[in-house]
N, C-alpha and C. Protein backbone atom coordinates (compact mmCIF):
# COMPACT_ATOMS: atom_id res chain seq x y z
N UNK A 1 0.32 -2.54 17.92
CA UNK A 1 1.64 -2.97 17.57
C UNK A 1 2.62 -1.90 18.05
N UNK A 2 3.79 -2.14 18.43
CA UNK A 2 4.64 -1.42 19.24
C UNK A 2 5.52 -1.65 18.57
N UNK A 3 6.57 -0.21 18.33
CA UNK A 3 7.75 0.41 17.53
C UNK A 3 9.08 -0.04 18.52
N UNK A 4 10.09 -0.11 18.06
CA UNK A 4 11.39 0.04 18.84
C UNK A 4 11.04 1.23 19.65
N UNK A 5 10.61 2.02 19.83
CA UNK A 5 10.45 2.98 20.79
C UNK A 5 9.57 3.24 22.03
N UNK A 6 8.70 1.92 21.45
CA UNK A 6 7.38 1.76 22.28
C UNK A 6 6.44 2.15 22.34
N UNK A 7 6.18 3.19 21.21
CA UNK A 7 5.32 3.61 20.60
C UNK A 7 4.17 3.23 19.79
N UNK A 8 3.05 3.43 19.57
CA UNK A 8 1.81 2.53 19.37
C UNK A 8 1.90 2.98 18.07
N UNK A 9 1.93 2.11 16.78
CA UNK A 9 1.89 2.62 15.66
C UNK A 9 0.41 2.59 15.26
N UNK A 10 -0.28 2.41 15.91
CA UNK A 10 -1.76 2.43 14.91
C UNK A 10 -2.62 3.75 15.26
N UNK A 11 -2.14 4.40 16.56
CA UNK A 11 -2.68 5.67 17.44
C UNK A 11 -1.68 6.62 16.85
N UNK A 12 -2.28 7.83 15.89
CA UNK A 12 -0.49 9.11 15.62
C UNK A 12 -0.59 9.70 17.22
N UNK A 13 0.67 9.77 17.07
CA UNK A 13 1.45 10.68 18.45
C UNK A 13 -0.03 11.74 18.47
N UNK A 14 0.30 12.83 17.33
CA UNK A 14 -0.80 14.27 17.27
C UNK A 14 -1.65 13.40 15.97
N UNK A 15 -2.80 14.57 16.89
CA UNK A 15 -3.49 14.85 15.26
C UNK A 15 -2.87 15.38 14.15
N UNK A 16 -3.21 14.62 13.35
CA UNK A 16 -2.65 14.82 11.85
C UNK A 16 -3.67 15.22 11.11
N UNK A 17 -3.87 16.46 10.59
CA UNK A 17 -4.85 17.29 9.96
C UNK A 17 -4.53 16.42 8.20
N UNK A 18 -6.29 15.83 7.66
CA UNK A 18 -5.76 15.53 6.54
C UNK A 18 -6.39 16.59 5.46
N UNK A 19 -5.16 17.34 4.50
CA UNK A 19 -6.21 18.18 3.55
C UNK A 19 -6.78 17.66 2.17
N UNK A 20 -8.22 17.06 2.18
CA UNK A 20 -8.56 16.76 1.35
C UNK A 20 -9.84 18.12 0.56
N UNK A 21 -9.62 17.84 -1.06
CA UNK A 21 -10.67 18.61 -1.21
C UNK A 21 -12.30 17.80 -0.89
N UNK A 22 -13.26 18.85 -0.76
CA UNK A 22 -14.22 18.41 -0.33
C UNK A 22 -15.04 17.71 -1.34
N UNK A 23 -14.92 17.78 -2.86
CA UNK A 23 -15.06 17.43 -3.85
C UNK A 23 -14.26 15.84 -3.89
N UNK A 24 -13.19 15.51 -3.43
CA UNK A 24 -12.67 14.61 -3.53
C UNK A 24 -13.06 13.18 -2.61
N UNK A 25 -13.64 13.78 -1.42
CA UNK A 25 -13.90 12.87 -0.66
C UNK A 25 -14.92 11.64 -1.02
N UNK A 26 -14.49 10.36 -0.91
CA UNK A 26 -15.17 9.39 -0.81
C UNK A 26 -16.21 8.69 -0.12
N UNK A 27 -15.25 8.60 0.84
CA UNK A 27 -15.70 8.17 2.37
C UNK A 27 -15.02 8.91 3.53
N UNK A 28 -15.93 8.73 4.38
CA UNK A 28 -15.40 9.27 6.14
C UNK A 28 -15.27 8.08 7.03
N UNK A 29 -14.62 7.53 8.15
CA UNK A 29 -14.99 7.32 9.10
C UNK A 29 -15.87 7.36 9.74
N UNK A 30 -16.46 6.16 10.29
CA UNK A 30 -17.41 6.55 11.02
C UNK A 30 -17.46 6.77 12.41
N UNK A 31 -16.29 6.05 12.89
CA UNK A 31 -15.36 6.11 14.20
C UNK A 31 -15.13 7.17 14.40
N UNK A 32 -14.31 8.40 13.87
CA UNK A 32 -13.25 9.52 13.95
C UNK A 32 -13.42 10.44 13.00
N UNK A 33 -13.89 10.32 12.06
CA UNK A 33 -14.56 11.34 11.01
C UNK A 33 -13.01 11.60 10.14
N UNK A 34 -12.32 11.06 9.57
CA UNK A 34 -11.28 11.26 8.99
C UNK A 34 -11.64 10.79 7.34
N UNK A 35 -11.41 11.91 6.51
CA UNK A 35 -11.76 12.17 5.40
C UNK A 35 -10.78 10.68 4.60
N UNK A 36 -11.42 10.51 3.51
CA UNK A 36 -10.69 9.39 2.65
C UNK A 36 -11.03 9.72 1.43
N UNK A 37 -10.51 9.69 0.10
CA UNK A 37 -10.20 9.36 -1.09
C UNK A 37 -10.95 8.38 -1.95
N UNK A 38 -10.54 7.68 -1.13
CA UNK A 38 -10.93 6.00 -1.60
C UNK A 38 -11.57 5.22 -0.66
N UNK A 39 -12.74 4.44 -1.03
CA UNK A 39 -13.52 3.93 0.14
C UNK A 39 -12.54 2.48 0.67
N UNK A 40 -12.12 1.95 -0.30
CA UNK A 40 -11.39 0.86 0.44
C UNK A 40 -10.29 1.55 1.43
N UNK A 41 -9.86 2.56 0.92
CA UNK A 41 -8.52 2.98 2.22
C UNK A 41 -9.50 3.09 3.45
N UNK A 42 -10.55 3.40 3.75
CA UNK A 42 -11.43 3.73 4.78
C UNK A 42 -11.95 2.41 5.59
N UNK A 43 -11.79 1.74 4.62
CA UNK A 43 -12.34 0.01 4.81
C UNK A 43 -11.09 -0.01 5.67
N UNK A 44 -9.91 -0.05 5.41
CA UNK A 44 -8.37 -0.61 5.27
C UNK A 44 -8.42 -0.07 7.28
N UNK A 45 -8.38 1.22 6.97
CA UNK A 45 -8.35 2.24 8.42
C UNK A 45 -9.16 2.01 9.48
N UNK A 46 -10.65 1.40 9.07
CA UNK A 46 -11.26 1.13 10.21
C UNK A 46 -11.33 -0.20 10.79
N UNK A 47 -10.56 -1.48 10.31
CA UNK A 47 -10.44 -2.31 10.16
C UNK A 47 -8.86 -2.41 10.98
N UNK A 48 -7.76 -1.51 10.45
CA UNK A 48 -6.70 -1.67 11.55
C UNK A 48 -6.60 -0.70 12.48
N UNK A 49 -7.63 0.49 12.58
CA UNK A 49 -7.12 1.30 13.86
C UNK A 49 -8.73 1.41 14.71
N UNK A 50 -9.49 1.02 13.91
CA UNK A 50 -10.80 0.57 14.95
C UNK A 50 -11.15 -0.60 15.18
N UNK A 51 -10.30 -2.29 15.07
CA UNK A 51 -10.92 -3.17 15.12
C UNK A 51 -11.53 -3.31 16.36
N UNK A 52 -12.11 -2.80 17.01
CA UNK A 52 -12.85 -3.16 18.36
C UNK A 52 -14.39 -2.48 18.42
N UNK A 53 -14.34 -1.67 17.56
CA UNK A 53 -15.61 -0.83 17.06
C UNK A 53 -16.32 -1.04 15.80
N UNK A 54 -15.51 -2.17 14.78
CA UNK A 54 -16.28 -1.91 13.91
C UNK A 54 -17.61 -2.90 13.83
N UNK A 55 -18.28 -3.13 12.86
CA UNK A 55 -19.28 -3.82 12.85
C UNK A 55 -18.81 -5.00 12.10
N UNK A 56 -19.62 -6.18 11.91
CA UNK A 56 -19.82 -6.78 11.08
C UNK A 56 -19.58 -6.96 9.47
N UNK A 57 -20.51 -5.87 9.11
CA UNK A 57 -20.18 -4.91 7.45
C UNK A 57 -19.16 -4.75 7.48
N UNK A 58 -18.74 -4.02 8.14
CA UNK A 58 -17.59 -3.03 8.17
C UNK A 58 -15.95 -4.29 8.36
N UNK A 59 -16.21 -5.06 9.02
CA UNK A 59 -15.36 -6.40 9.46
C UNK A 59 -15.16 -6.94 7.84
N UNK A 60 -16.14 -6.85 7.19
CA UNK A 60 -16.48 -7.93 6.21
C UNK A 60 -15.56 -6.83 4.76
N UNK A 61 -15.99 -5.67 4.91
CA UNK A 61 -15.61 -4.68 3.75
C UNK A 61 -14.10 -4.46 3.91
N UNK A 62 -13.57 -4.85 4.99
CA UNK A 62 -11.65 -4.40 5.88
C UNK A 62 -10.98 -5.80 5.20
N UNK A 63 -11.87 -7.23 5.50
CA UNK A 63 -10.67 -8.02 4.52
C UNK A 63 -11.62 -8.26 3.29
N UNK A 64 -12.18 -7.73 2.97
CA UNK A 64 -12.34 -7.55 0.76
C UNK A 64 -11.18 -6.76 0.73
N UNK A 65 -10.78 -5.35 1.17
CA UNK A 65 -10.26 -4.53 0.43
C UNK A 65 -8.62 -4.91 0.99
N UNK A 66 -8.79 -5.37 2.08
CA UNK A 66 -7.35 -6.11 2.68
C UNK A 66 -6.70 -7.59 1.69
N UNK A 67 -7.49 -8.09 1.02
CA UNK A 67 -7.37 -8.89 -0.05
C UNK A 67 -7.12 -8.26 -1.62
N UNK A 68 -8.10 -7.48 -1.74
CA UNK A 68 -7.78 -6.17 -2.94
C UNK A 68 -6.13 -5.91 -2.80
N UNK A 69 -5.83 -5.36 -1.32
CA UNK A 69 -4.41 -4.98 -1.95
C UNK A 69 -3.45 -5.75 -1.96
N UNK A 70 -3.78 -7.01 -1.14
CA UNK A 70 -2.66 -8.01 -0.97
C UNK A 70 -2.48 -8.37 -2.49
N UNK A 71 -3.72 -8.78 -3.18
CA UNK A 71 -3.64 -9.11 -4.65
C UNK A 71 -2.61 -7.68 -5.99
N UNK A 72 -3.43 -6.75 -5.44
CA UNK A 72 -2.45 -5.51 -5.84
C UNK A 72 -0.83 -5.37 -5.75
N UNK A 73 -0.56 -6.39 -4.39
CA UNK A 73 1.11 -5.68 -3.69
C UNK A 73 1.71 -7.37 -4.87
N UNK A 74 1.10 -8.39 -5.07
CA UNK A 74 1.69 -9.71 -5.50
C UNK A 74 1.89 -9.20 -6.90
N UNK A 75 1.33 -8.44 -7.86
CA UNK A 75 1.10 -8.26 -9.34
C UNK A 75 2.07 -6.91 -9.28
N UNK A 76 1.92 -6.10 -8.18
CA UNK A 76 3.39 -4.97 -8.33
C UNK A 76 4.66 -5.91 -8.12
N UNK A 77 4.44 -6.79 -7.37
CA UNK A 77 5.83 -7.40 -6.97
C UNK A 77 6.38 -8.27 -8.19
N UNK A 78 5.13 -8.78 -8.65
CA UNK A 78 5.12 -9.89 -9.93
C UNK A 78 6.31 -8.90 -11.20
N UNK A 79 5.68 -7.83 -11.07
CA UNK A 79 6.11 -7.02 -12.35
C UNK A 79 7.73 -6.33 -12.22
N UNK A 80 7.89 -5.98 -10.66
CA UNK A 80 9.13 -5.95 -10.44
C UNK A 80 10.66 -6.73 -10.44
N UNK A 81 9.95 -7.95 -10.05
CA UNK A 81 10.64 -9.19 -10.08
C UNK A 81 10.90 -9.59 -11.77
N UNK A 82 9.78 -9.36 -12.90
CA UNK A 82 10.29 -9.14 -14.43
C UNK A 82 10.90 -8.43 -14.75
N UNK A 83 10.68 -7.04 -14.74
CA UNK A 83 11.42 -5.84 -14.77
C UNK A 83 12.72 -5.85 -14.48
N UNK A 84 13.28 -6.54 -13.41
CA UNK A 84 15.18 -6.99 -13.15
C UNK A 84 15.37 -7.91 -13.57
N UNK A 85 14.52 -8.65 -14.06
CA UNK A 85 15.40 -9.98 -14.80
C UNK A 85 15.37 -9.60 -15.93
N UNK A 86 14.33 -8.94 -16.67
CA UNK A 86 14.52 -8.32 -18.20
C UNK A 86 15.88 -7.41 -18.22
N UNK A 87 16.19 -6.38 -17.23
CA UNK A 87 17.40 -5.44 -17.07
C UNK A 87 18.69 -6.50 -17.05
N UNK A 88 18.57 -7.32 -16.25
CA UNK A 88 19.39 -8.33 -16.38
C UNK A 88 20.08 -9.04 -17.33
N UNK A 89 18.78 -9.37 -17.89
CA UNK A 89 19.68 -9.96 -19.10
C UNK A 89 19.84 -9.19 -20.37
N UNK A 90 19.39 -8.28 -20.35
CA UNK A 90 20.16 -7.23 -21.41
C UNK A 90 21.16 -7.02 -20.78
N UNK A 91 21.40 -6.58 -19.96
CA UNK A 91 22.87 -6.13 -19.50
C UNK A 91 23.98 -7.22 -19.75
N UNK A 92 23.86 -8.92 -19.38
CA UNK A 92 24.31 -9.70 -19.92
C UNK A 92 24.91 -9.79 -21.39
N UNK A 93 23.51 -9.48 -22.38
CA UNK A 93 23.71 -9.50 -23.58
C UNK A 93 24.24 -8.44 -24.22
N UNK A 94 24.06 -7.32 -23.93
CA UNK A 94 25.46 -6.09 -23.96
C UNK A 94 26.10 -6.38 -24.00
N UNK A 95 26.68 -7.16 -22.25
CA UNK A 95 27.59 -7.25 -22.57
C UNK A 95 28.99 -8.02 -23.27
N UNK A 96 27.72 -9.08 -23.57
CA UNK A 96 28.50 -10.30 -24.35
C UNK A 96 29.05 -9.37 -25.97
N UNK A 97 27.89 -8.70 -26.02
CA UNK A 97 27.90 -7.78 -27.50
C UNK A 97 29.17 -7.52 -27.46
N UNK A 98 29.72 -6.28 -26.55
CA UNK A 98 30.91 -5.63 -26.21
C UNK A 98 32.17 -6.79 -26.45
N UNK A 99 32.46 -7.98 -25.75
CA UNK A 99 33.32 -8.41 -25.54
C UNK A 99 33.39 -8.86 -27.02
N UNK A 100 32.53 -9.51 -27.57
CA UNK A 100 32.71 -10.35 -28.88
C UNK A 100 32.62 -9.30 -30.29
N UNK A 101 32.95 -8.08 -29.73
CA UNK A 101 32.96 -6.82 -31.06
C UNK A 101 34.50 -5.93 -31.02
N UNK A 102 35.19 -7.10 -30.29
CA UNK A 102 36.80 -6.26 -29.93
C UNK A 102 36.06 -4.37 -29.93
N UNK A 103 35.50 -4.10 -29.03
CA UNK A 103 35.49 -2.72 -29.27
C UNK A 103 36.45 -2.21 -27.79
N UNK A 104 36.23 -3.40 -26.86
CA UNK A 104 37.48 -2.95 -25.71
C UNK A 104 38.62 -3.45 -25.89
């Protein structure tokens, strides 16, 4: 995929050194050896910046966890989309409070 600049967003310009502790690591790459956290982010990574290398498994584990977050991003969005309508209508009801308490 290509940037307004023409730049390949799935390749970094440089290496990007990641500092993970070694205790922390999950998973690696098996492509590029790049340390991960979390095995689905590793799923996620080899799935959009190796799809031409990966396997099968590996095809199969990129949309589980590519579904994992889509389901994740709908239930953050779900909660955001409550969250301003709850702000909302308090602010409404304030401000009805205000007007109908002659306090302005």
């Amino acid at each position: 995929m290509q940037s307004a600049t023409g730049a390949d967003r799935r390749e970094p310009a440089v290496d990007v050194e990641t500092a993970i502790d070694e205790d922390a690591v999950a998973a690696t790459c098996s492509h590029c050896g790049r340390p991960f956290a979390e095995t689905a982010a590793r799923d996620l990574h080899v799935g959009e910046v190796h799809p031409k290398a990966c396997s099968s498994a590996e095809r199969t584990a990129y949309e589980a966890a590519r579904e994992a977050e889509r389901e994740e991003l709908f239930y953050f969005h779900l909660r955001v989309v409550v969250a301003l309508g709850v702000l909302y209508a308090l602010t409404v009801l304030l401000y009805m409070v205000v007007l109908g308490s002659d306090i302005l």
